[in-house]
C-alpha atoms as a PDB file:
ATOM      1  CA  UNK A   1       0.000   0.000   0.000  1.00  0.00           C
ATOM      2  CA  UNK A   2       1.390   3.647  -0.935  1.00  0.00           C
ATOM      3  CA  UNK A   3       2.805   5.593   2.233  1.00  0.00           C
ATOM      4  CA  UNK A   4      -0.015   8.172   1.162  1.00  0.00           C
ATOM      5  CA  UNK A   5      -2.972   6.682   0.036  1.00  0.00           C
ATOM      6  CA  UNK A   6      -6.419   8.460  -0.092  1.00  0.00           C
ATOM      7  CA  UNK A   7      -9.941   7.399   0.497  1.00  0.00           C
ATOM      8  CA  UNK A   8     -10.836   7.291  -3.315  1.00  0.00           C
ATOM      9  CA  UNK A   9      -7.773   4.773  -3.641  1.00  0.00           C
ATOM     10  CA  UNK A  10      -9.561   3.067  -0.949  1.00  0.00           C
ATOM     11  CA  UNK A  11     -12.985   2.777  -2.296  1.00  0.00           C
ATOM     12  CA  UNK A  12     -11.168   1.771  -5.335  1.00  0.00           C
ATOM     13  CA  UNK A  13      -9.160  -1.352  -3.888  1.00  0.00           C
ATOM     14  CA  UNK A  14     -12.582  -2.303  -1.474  1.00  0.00           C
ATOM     15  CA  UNK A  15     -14.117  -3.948  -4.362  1.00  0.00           C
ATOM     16  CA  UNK A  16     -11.049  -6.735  -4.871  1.00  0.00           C
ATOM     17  CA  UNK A  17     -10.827  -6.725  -0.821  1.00  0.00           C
ATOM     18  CA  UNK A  18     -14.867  -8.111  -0.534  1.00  0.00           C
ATOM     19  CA  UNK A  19     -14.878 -11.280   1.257  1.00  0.00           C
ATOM     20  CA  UNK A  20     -18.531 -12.444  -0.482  1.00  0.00           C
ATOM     21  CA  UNK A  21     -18.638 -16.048   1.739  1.00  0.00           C
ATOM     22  CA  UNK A  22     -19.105 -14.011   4.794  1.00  0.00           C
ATOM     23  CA  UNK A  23     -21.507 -11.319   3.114  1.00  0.00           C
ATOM     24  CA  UNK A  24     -24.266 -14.353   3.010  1.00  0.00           C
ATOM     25  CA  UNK A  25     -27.603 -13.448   4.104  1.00  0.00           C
ATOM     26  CA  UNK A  26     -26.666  -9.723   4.126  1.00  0.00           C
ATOM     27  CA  UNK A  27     -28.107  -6.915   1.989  1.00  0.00           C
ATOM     28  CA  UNK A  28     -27.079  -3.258   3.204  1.00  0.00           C
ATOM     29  CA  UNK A  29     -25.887   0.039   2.050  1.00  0.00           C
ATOM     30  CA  UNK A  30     -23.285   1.763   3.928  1.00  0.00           C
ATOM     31  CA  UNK A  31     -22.808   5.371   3.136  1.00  0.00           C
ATOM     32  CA  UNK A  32     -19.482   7.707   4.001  1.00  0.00           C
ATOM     33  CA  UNK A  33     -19.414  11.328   4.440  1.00  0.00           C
ATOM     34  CA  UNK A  34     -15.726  12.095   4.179  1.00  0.00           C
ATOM     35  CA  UNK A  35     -15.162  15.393   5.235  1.00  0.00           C
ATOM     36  CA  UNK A  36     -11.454  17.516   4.634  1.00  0.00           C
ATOM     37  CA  UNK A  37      -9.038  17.732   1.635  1.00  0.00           C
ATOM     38  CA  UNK A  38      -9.509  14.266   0.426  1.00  0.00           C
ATOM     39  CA  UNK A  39     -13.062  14.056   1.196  1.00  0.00           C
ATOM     40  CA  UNK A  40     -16.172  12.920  -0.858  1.00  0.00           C
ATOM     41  CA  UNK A  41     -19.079  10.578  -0.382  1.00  0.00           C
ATOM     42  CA  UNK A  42     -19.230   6.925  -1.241  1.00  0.00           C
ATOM     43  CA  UNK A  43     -21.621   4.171  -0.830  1.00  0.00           C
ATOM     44  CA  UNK A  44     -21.177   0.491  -0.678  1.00  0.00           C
ATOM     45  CA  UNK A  45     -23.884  -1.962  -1.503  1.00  0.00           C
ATOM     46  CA  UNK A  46     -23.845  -5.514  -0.492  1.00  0.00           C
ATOM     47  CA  UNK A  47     -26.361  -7.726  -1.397  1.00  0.00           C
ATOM     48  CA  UNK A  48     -26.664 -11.037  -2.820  1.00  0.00           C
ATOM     49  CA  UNK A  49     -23.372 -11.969  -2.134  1.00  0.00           C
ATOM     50  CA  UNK A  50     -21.987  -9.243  -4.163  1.00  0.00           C
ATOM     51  CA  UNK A  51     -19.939  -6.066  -3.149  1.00  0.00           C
ATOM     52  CA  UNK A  52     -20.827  -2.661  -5.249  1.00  0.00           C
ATOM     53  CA  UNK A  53     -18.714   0.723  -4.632  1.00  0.00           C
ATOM     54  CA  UNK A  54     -20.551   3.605  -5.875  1.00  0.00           C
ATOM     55  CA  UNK A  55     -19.339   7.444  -5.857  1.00  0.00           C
ATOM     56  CA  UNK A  56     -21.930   9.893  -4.319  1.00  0.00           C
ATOM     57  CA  UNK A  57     -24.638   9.375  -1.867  1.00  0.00           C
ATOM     58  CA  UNK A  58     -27.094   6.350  -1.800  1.00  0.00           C
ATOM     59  CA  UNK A  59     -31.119   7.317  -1.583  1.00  0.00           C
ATOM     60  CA  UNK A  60     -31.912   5.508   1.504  1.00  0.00           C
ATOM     61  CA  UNK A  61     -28.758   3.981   3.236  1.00  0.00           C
ATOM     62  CA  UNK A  62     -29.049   1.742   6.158  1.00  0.00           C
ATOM     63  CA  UNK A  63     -26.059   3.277   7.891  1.00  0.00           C
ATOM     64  CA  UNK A  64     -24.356   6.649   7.241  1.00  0.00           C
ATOM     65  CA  UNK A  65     -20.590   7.209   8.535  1.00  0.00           C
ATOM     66  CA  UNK A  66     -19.364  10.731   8.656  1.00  0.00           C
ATOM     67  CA  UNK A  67     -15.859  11.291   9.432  1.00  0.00           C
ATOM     68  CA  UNK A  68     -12.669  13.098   7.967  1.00  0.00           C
ATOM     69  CA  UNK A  69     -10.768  11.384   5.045  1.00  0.00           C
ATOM     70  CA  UNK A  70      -7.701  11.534   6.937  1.00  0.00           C
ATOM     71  CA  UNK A  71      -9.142   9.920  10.164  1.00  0.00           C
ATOM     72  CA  UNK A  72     -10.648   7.177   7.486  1.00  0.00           C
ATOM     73  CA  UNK A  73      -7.441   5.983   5.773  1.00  0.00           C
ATOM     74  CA  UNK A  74      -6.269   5.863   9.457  1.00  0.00           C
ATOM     75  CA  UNK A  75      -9.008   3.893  10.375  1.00  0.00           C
ATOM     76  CA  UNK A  76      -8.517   1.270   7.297  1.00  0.00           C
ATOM     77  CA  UNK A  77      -4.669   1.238   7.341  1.00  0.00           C
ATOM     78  CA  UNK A  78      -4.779   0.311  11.487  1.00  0.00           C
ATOM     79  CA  UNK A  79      -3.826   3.732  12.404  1.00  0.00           C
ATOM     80  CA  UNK A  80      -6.971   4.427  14.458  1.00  0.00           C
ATOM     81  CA  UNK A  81      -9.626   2.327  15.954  1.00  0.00           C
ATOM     82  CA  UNK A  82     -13.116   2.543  14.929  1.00  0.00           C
ATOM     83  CA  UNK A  83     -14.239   2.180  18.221  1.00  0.00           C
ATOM     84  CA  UNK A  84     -12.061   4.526  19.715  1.00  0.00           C
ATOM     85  CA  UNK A  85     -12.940   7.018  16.659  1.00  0.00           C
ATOM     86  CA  UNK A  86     -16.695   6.297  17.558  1.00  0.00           C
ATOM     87  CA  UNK A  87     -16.442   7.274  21.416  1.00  0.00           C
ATOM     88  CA  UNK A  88     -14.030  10.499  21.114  1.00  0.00           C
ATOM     89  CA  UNK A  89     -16.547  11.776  17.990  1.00  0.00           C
ATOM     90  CA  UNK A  90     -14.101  11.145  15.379  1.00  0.00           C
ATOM     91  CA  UNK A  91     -16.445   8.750  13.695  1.00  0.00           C
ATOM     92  CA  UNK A  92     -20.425   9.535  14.158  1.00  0.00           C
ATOM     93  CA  UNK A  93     -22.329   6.828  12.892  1.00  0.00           C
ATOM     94  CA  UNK A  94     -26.275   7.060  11.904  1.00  0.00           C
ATOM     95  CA  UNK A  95     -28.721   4.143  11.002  1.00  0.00           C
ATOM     96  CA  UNK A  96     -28.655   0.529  11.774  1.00  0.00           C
ATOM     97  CA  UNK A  97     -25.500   0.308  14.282  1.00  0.00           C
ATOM     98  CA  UNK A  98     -25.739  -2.809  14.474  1.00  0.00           C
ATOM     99  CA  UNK A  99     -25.023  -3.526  10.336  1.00  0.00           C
ATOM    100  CA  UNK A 100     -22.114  -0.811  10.938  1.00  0.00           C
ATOM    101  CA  UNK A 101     -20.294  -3.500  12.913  1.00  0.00           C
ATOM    102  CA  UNK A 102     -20.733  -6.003  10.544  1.00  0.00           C
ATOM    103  CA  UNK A 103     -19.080  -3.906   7.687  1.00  0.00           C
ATOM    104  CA  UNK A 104     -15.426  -5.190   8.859  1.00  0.00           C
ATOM    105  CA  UNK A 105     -15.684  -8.746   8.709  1.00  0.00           C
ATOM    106  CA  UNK A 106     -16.362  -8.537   4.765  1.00  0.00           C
ATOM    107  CA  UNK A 107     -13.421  -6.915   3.901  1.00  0.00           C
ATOM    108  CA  UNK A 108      -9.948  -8.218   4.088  1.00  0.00           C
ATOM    109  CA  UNK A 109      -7.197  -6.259   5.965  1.00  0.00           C
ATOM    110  CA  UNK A 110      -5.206  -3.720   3.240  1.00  0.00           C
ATOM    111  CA  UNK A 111      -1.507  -5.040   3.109  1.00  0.00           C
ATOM    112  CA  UNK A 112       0.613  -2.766   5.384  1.00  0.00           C
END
């Protein structure tokens, strides 16, 4: 992985990263608000086994995830923990929490 990478790289390696045998029996749409410099909005579809990355904002996502670009490759490169991101206000999450957690587990880990 590039010692600067941005979120768009991101969104564009996510596809390739989709682990679809643990996506079974979930349809979602996540949605991130990335505020800052390298900022923009994505969405991510899942459904049917299948991983979609979309630029722009979905109609009606079941979670929305606002946060900075920066603190969002920090997140997906190990830098920062979404949990910790969540409870300082780094990370504010709307929707289905629950689905939010789930988001992890069908992605594999960017090399470091």
């Amino acid at each position: 992985m590039p010692a600067t990478i941005t979120p768009a790289q991101i969104f564009d390696m996510m596809a390739d990263a989709f682990k679809a045998d643990e996506a079974k029996g979930i349809s979602a749409v996540f949605q991130y608000n990335l505020s800052g410099p390298d900022g923009g909005d994505w969405n991510i579809v899942i459904k049917d086994q299948k991983c979609e990355i979309r630029k722009g904002q979905a109609e009606n996502p079941d979670t929305t995830m606002k946060l900075s670009g920066a603190d969002f490759v920090k997140m997906i490169t190990g830098e920062l923990n979404p949990m910790m991101a969540f409870t300082v206000g780094k990370l504010k999450i709307e929707g289905d929490m629950m689905k939010a957690q789930t988001l992890a587990q069908l992605f594999k880990a960017p090399a470091q």
